[in-house]
Protein backbone atom coordinates (compact mmCIF):
# COMPACT_ATOMS: atom_id res chain seq x y z
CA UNK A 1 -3.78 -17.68 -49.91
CA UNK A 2 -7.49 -18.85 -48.83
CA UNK A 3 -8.03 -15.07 -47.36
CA UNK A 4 -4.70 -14.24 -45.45
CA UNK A 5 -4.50 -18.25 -43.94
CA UNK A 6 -1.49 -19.29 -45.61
CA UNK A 7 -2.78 -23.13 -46.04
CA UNK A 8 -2.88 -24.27 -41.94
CA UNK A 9 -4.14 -27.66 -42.65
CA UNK A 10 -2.93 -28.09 -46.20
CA UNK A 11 0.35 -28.08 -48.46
CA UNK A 12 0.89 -24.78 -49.95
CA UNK A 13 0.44 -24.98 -53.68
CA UNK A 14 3.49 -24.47 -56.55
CA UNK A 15 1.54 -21.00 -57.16
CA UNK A 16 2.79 -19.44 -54.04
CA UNK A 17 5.89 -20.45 -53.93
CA UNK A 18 8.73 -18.08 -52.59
CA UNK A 19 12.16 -17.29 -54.06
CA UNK A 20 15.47 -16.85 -52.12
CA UNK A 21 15.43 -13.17 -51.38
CA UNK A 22 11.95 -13.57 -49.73
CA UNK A 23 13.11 -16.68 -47.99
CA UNK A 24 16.23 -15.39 -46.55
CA UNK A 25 14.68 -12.12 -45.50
CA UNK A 26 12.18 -13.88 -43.09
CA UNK A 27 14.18 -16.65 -41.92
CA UNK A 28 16.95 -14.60 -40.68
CA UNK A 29 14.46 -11.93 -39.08
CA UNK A 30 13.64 -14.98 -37.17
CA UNK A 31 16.64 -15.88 -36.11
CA UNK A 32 17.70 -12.55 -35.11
CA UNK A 33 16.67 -12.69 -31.60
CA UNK A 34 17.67 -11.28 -28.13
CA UNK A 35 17.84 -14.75 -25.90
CA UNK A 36 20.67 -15.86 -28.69
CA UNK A 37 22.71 -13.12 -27.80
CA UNK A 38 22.15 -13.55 -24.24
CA UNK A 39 23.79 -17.12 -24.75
CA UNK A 40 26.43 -15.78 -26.47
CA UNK A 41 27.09 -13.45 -23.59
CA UNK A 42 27.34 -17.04 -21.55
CA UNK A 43 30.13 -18.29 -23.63
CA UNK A 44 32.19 -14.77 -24.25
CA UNK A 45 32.99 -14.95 -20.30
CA UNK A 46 33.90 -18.69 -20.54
CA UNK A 47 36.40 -19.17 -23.57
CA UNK A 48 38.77 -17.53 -25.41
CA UNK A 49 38.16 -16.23 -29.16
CA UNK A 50 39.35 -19.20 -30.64
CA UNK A 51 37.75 -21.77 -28.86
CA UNK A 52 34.31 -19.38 -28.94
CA UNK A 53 34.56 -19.37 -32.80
CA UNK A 54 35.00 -23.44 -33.12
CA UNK A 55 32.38 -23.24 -30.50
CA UNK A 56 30.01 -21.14 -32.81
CA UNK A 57 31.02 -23.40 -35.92
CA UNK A 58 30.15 -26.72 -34.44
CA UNK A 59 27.12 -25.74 -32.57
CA UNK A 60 25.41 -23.95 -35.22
CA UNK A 61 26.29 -26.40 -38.56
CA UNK A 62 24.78 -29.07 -36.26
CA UNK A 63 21.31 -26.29 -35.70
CA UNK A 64 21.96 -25.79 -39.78
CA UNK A 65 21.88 -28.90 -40.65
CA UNK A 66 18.50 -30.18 -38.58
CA UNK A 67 16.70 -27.20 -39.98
CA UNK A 68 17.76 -27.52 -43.38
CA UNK A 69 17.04 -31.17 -43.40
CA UNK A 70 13.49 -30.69 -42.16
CA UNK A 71 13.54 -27.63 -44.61
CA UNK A 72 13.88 -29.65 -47.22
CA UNK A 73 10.49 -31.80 -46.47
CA UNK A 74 8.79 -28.87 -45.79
CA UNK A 75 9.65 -28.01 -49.80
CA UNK A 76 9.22 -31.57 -50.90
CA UNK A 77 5.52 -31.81 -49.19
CA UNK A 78 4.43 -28.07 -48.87
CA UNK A 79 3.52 -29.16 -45.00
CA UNK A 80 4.40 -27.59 -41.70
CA UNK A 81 5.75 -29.84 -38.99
CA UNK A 82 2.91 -30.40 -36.91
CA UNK A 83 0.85 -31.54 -40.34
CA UNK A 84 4.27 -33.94 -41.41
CA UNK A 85 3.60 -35.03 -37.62
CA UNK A 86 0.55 -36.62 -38.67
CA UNK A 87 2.41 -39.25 -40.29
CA UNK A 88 4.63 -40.63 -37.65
CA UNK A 89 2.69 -40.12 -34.70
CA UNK A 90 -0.50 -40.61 -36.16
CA UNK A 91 -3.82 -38.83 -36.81
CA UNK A 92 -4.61 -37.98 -32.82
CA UNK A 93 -0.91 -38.66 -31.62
CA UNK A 94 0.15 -35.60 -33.79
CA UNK A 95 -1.57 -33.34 -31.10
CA UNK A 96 1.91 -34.58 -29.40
CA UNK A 97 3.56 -32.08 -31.49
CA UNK A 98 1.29 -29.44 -31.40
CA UNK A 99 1.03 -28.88 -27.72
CA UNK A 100 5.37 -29.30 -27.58
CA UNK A 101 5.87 -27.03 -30.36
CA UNK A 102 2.64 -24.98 -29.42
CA UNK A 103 4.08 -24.46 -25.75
CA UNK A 104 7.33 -23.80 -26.53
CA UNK A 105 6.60 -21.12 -28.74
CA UNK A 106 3.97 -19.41 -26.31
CA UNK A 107 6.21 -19.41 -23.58
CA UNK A 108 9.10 -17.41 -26.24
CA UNK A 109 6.29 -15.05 -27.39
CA UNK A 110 6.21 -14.29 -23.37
CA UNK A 111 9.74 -13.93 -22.89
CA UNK A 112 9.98 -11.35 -25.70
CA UNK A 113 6.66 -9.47 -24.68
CA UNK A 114 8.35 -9.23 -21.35
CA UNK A 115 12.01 -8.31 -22.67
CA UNK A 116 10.53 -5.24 -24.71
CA UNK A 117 8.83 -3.82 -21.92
CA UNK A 118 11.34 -4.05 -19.36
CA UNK A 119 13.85 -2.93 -21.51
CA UNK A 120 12.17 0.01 -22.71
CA UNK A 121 11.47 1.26 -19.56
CA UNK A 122 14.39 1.25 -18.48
CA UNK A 123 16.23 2.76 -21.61
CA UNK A 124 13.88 5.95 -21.71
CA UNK A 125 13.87 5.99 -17.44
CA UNK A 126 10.32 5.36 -17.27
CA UNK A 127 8.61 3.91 -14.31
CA UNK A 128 8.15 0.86 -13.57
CA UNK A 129 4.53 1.31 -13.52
CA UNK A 130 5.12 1.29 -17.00
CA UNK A 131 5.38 -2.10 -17.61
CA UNK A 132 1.92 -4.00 -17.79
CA UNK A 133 0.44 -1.64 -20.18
CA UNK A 134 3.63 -1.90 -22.62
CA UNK A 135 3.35 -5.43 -22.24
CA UNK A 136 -0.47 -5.75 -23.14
CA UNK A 137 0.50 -3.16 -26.18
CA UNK A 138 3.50 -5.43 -27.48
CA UNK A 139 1.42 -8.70 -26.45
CA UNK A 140 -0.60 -7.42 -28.89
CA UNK A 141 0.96 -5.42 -31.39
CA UNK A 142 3.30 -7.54 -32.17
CA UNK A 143 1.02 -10.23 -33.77
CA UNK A 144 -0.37 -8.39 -36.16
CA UNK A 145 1.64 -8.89 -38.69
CA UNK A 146 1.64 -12.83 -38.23
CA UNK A 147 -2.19 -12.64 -38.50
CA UNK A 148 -2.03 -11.02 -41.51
CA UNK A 149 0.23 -13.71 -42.66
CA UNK A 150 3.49 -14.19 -44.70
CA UNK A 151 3.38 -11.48 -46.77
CA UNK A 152 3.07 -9.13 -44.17
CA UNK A 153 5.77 -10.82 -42.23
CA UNK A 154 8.30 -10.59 -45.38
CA UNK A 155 7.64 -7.07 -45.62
CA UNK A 156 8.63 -6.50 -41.96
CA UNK A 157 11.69 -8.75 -42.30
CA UNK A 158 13.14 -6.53 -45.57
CA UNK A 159 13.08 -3.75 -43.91
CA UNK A 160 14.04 -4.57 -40.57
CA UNK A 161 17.44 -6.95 -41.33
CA UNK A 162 19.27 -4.37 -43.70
CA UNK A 163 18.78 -2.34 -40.58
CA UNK A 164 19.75 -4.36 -38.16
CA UNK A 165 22.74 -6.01 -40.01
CA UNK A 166 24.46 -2.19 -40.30
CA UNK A 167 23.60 -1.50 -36.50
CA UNK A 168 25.80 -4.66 -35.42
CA UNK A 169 28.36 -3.43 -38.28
CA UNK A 170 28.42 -0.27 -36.11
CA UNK A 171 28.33 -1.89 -32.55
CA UNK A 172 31.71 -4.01 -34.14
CA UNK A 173 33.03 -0.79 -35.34
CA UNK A 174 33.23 0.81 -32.24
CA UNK A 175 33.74 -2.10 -29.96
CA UNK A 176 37.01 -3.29 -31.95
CA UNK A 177 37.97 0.81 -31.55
CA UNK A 178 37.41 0.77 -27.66
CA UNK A 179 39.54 -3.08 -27.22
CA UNK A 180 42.26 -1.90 -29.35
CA UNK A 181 42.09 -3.80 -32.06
CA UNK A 182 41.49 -7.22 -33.08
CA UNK A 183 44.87 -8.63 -31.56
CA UNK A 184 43.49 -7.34 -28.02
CA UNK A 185 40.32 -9.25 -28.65
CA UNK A 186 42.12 -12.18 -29.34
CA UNK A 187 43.98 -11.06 -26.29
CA UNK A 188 40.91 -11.63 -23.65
CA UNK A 189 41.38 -14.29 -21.49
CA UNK A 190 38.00 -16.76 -19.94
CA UNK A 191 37.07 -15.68 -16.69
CA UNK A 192 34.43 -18.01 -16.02
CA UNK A 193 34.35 -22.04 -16.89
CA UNK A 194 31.92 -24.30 -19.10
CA UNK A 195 32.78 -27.32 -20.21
CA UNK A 196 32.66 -27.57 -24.90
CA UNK A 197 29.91 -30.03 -24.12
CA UNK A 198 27.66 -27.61 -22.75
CA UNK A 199 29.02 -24.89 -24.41
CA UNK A 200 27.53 -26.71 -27.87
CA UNK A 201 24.23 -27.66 -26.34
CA UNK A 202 23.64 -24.02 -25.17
CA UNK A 203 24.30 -22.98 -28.56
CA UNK A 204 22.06 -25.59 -30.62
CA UNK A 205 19.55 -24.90 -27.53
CA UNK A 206 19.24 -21.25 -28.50
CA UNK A 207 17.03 -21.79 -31.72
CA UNK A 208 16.34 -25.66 -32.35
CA UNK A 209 12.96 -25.17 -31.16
CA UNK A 210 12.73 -22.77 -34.16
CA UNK A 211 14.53 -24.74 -36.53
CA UNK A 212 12.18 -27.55 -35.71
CA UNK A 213 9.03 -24.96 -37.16
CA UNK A 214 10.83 -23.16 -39.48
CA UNK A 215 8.97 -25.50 -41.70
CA UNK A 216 5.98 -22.75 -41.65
CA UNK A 217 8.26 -20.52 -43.94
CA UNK A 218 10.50 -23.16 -45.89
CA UNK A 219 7.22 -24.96 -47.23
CA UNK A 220 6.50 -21.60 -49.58
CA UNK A 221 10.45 -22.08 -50.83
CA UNK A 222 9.99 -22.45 -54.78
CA UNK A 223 12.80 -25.56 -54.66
CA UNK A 224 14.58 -27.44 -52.64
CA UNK A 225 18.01 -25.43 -53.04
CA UNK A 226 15.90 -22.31 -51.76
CA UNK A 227 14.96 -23.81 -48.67
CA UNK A 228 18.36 -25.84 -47.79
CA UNK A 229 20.28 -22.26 -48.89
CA UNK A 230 17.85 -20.02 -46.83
CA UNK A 231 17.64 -22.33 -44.04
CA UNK A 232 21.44 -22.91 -43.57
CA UNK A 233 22.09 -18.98 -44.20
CA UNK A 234 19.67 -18.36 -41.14
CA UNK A 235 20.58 -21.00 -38.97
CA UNK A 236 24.14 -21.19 -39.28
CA UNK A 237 25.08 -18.38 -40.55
CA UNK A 238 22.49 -15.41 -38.79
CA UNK A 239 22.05 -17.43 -35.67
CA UNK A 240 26.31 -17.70 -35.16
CA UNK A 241 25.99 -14.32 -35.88
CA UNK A 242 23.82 -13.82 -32.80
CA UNK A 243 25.69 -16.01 -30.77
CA UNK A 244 29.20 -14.12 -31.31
CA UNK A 245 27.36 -10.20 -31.05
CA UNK A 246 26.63 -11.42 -27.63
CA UNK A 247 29.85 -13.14 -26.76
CA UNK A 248 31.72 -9.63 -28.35
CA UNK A 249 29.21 -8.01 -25.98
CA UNK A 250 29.79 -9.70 -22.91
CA UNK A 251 34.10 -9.83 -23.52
CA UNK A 252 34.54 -5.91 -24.10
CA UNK A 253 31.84 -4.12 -22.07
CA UNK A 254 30.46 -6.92 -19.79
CA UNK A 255 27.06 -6.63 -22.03
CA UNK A 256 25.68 -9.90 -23.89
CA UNK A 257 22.45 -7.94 -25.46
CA UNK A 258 23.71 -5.87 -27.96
CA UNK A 259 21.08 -2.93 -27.07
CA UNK A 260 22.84 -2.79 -24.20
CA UNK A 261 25.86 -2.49 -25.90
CA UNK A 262 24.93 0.70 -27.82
CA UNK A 263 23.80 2.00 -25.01
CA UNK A 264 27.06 1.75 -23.69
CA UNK A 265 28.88 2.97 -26.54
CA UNK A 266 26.04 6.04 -26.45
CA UNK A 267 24.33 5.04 -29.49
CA UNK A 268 20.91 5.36 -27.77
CA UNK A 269 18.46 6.06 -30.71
CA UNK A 270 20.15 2.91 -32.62
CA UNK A 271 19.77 0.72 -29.67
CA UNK A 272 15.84 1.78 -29.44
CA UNK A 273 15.77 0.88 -32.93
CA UNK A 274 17.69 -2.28 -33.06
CA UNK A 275 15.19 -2.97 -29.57
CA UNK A 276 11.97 -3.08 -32.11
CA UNK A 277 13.69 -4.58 -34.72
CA UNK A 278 14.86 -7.33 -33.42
CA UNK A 279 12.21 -8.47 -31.13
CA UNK A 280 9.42 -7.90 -33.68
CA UNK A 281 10.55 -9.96 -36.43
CA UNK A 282 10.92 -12.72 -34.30
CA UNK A 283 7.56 -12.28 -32.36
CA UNK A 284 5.30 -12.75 -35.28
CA UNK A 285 7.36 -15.32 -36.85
CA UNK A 286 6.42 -17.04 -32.70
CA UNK A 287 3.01 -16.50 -32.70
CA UNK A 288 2.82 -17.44 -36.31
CA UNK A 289 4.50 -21.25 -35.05
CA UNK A 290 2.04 -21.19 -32.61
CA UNK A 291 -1.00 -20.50 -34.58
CA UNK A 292 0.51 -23.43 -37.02
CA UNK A 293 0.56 -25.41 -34.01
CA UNK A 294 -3.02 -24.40 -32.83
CA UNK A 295 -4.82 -24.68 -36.49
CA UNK A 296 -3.84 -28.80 -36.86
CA UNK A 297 -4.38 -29.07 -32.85
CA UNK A 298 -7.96 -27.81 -33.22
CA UNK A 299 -8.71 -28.76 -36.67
CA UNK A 300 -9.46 -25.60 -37.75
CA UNK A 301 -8.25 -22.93 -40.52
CA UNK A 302 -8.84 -19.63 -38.24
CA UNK A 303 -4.89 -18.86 -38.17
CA UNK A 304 -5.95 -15.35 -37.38
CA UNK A 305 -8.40 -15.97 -34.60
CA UNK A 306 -6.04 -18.84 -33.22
CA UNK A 307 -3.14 -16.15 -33.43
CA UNK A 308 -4.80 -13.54 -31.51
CA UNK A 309 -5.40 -16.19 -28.72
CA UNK A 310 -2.17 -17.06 -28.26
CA UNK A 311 -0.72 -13.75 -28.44
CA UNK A 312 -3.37 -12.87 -25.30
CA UNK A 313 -1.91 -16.17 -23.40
CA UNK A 314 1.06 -15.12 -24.36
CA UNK A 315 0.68 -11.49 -22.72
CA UNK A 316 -0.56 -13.13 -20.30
CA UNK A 317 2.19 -15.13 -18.95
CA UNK A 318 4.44 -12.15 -19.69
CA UNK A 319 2.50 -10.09 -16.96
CA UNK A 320 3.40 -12.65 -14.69
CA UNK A 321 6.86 -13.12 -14.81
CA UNK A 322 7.65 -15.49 -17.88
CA UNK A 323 10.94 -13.17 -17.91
CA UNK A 324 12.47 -14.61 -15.17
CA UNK A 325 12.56 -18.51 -16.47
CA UNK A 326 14.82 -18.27 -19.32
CA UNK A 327 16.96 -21.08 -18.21
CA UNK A 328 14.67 -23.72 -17.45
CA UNK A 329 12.84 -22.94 -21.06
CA UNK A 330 15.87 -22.92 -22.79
CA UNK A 331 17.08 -26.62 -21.31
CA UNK A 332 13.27 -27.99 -21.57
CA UNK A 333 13.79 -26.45 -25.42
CA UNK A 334 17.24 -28.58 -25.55
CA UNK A 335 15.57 -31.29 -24.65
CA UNK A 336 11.69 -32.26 -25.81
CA UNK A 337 11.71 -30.47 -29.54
CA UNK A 338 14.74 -32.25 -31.41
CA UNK A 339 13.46 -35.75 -31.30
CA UNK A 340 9.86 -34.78 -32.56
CA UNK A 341 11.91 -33.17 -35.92
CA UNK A 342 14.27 -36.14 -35.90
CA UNK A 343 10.98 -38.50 -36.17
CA UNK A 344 10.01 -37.23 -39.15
CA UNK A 345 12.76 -36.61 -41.04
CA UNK A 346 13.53 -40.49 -40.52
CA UNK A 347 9.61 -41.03 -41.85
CA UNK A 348 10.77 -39.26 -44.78
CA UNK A 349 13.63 -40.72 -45.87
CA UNK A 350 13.52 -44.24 -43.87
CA UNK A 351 9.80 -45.17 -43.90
CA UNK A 352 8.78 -43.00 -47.14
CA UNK A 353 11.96 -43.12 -49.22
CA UNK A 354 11.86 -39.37 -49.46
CA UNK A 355 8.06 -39.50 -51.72
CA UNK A 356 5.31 -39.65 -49.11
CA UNK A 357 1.71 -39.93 -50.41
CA UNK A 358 -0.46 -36.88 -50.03
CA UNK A 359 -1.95 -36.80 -46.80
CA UNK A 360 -5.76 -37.16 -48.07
CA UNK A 361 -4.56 -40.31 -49.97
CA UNK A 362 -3.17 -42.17 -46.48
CA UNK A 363 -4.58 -44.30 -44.22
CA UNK A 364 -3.13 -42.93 -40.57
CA UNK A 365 -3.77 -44.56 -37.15
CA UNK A 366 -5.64 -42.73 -34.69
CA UNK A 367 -2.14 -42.95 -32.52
CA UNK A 368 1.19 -44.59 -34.45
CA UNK A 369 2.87 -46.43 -31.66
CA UNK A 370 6.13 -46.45 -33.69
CA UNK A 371 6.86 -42.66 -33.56
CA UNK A 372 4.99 -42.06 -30.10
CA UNK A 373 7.39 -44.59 -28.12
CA UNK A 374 10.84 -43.07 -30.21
CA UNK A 375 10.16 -39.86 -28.76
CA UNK A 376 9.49 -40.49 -25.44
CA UNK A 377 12.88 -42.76 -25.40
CA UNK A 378 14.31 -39.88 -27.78
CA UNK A 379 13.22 -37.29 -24.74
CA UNK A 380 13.92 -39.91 -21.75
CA UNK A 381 17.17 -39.68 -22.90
CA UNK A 382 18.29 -36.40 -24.06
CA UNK A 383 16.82 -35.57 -20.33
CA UNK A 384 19.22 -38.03 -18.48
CA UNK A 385 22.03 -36.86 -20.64
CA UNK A 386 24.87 -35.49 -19.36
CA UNK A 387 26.72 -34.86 -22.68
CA UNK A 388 24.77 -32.60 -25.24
CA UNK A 389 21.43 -33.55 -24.64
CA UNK A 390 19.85 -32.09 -28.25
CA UNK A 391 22.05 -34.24 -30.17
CA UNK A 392 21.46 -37.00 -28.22
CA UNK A 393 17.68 -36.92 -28.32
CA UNK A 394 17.86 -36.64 -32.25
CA UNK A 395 20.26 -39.32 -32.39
CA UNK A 396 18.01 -42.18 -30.33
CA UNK A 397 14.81 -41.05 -31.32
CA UNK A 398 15.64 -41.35 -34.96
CA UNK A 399 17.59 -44.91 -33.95
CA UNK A 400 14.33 -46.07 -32.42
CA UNK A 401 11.71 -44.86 -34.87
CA UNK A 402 13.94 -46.78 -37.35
CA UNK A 403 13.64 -50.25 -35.61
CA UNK A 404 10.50 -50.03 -34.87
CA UNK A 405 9.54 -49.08 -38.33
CA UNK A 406 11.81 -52.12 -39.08
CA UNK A 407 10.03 -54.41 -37.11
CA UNK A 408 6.48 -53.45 -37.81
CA UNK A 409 6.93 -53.01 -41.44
CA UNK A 410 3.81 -54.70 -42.44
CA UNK A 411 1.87 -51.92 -40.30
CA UNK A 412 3.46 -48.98 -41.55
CA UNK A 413 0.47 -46.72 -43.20
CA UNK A 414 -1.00 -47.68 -46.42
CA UNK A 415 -2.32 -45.34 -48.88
CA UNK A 416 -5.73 -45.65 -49.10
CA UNK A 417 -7.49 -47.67 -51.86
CA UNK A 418 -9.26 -46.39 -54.99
């Protein structure tokens, strides 16, 4: 794979193409992640079972279904998102992308350098002292397996998910034990209030950033059913599952994170383990993004020098408090990523008819006005929003991009002569 690169600026040949188990494995070590159970916690303490589960459903078929759609280009080209970028915002414009999706990512490689640290301190009572160095370690340590690339990261991810799928099996044992029984879950009524609006856009706002670069993995998928089938199964399926350990969490012991939780229900050596496990496999598959998004920034093919770079930034913010802006990143996440993915998938399909031309064969614009101006109208108005901002942003950017492709159809790129 050109060294351990894994094809940065380039599609990623029919050689090294992945099958389902591989695919699976790594997509739903990504979407294993703390900050989606912390959500969950949000809505466990706001609804009861039966509204959480519709809750669940709707918000994460809609997170499914964007990922799987821009899955499926990924397969069809063999290219990233920031390098499918290239043809809607242009050849310079594309940098767009890679500083959104680049930032984003950087600031969630922070925020789960931070998490490990401060939670390991405090599990194993150590001081608080403690804290910088583990966070320089993790900054790190944790990318090392995303600079070795995606083999190493697939390796990781079969381990780790068997493991981490029987220590929620036994944080549901015992939780179902200590409520009484499934009827007393049921049973639990709200205390808090959020409206189903914002209940869904918390949800989709949990991982759309990373179904918007889940593209890195879904471009080595062997055929289109792979990546739709792997994509959906992580999206919908492992990122729900997130989202309702947290809520089950936060309803029967007041916990969202479920290391917490086995904590509480004195599991302590399984809760250090599910700690590592969870935050690693989503860390490298972070700093991975961001390399992705730093290579086609840059111009450049040193993924593992580019990697290493981040993870220091990355470290960096940590060390100065990236912990304690969850929030904020999770609403500017909601907000700026889903129009960039719903740009291109409307290139594909609208512009392209689902068969663009290789990228080395197409004339691009320095900046495509077409695609720049549908995202910031896409953004403008999944900011003003007041009703599910993510979907809305998809929605209007892809409404836009379409017109003005419409309208300046003689301009749209041509493929390059001879």
């Amino acid at each position: 794979m050109q060294g351990n690169n894994d094809y940065p600026l380039s599609a990623v040949p029919a050689e090294h193409r992945k099958g389902i188990v591989s695919m699976v494995a790594l997509l739903v070590g990504f979407t294993f992640f703390t900050s989606t159970m912390w959500a969950g916690g949000q809505l466990g303490t706001a609804f009861s079972l039966h509204q959480l589960l519709t809750i669940i459903f709707v918000g994460n078929l809609i997170l499914g279904v964007y990922a799987a759609a821009l899955a499926y280009i990924a397969y069809k080209t063999g290219l990233n998102t920031v390098l499918l970028g290239r043809y809607c915002f242009g050849e310079y414009g594309s940098k767009l992308a890679d500083f959104v999706l680049g930032f984003t990512q950087i600031g969630w490689y922070a925020w789960g350098v931070a998490t490990m640290a401060i939670v390991l301190t405090k599990l194993c009572n150590l001081d608080e002292s403690w804290q910088i160095p583990l966070m320089i370690l993790f900054g790190f340590g944790f990318c090392v397996t995303a600079s070795i690339g995606y083999r190493a990261m697939e390796i990781l991810s079969k381990v780790s998910v068997p493991a981490m799928l029987l220590f929620i099996g036994i944080c549901f044992y015992k939780g179902l034990i200590d409520v009484g029984g499934i009827g007393e879950l049921f049973a639990i009524e709200p205390q808090d209030s959020m409206s189903f609006g914002a209940a869904i856009t918390v949800v989709i706002g949990t991982f759309i950033s990373g179904g918007a670069q889940a593209t890195n993995w879904s471009r080595f998928s062997k055929t289109g059913k792979v990546a739709v089938i792997a994509t959906l199964f992580a999206f919908f399926l492992g990122n729900g599952l997130m989202v309702f350990v947290g809520a089950f969490g936060a309803m029967i012991y007041h916990q969202s994170d479920i290391v917490d939780v086995l904590v509480a229900q004195g599991f302590m050596i399984t809760a250090v383990l599910m700690l590592f496990a969870n935050i690693w496999t989503t860390q490298d598959n972070t700093i991975y993004n961001f390399a992705a998004a730093g290579c086609n920034l840059f111009r450049t093919d040193k993924r593992g020098l580019i990697t290493v770079i981040g993870a220091a930034v990355g470290t960096v913010l940590a060390i100065f408090g990236m912990y304690n802006y969850l929030i904020p990143f999770l609403v500017l996440l909601g907000t700026f990523i889903p129009p960039i993915g719903a740009i291109i998938m409307t290139n594909f399909w609208f512009v392209h008819r689902a068969n663009p031309p290789k990228l080395g064969d197409i004339d691009l614009p320095n900046f495509d006005a077409k695609g720049l101006i549908a995202y910031v109208l896409g953004s403008g108005a999944a900011y003003f929003s007041p009703w599910m901002p993510p979907l809305v942003g998809i929605v209007v950017s892809s409404i836009v991009y379409m017109l003005l492709a419409s309208v300046l159809a003689p301009q749209r790129n041509q493929v390059k002569a001879g």
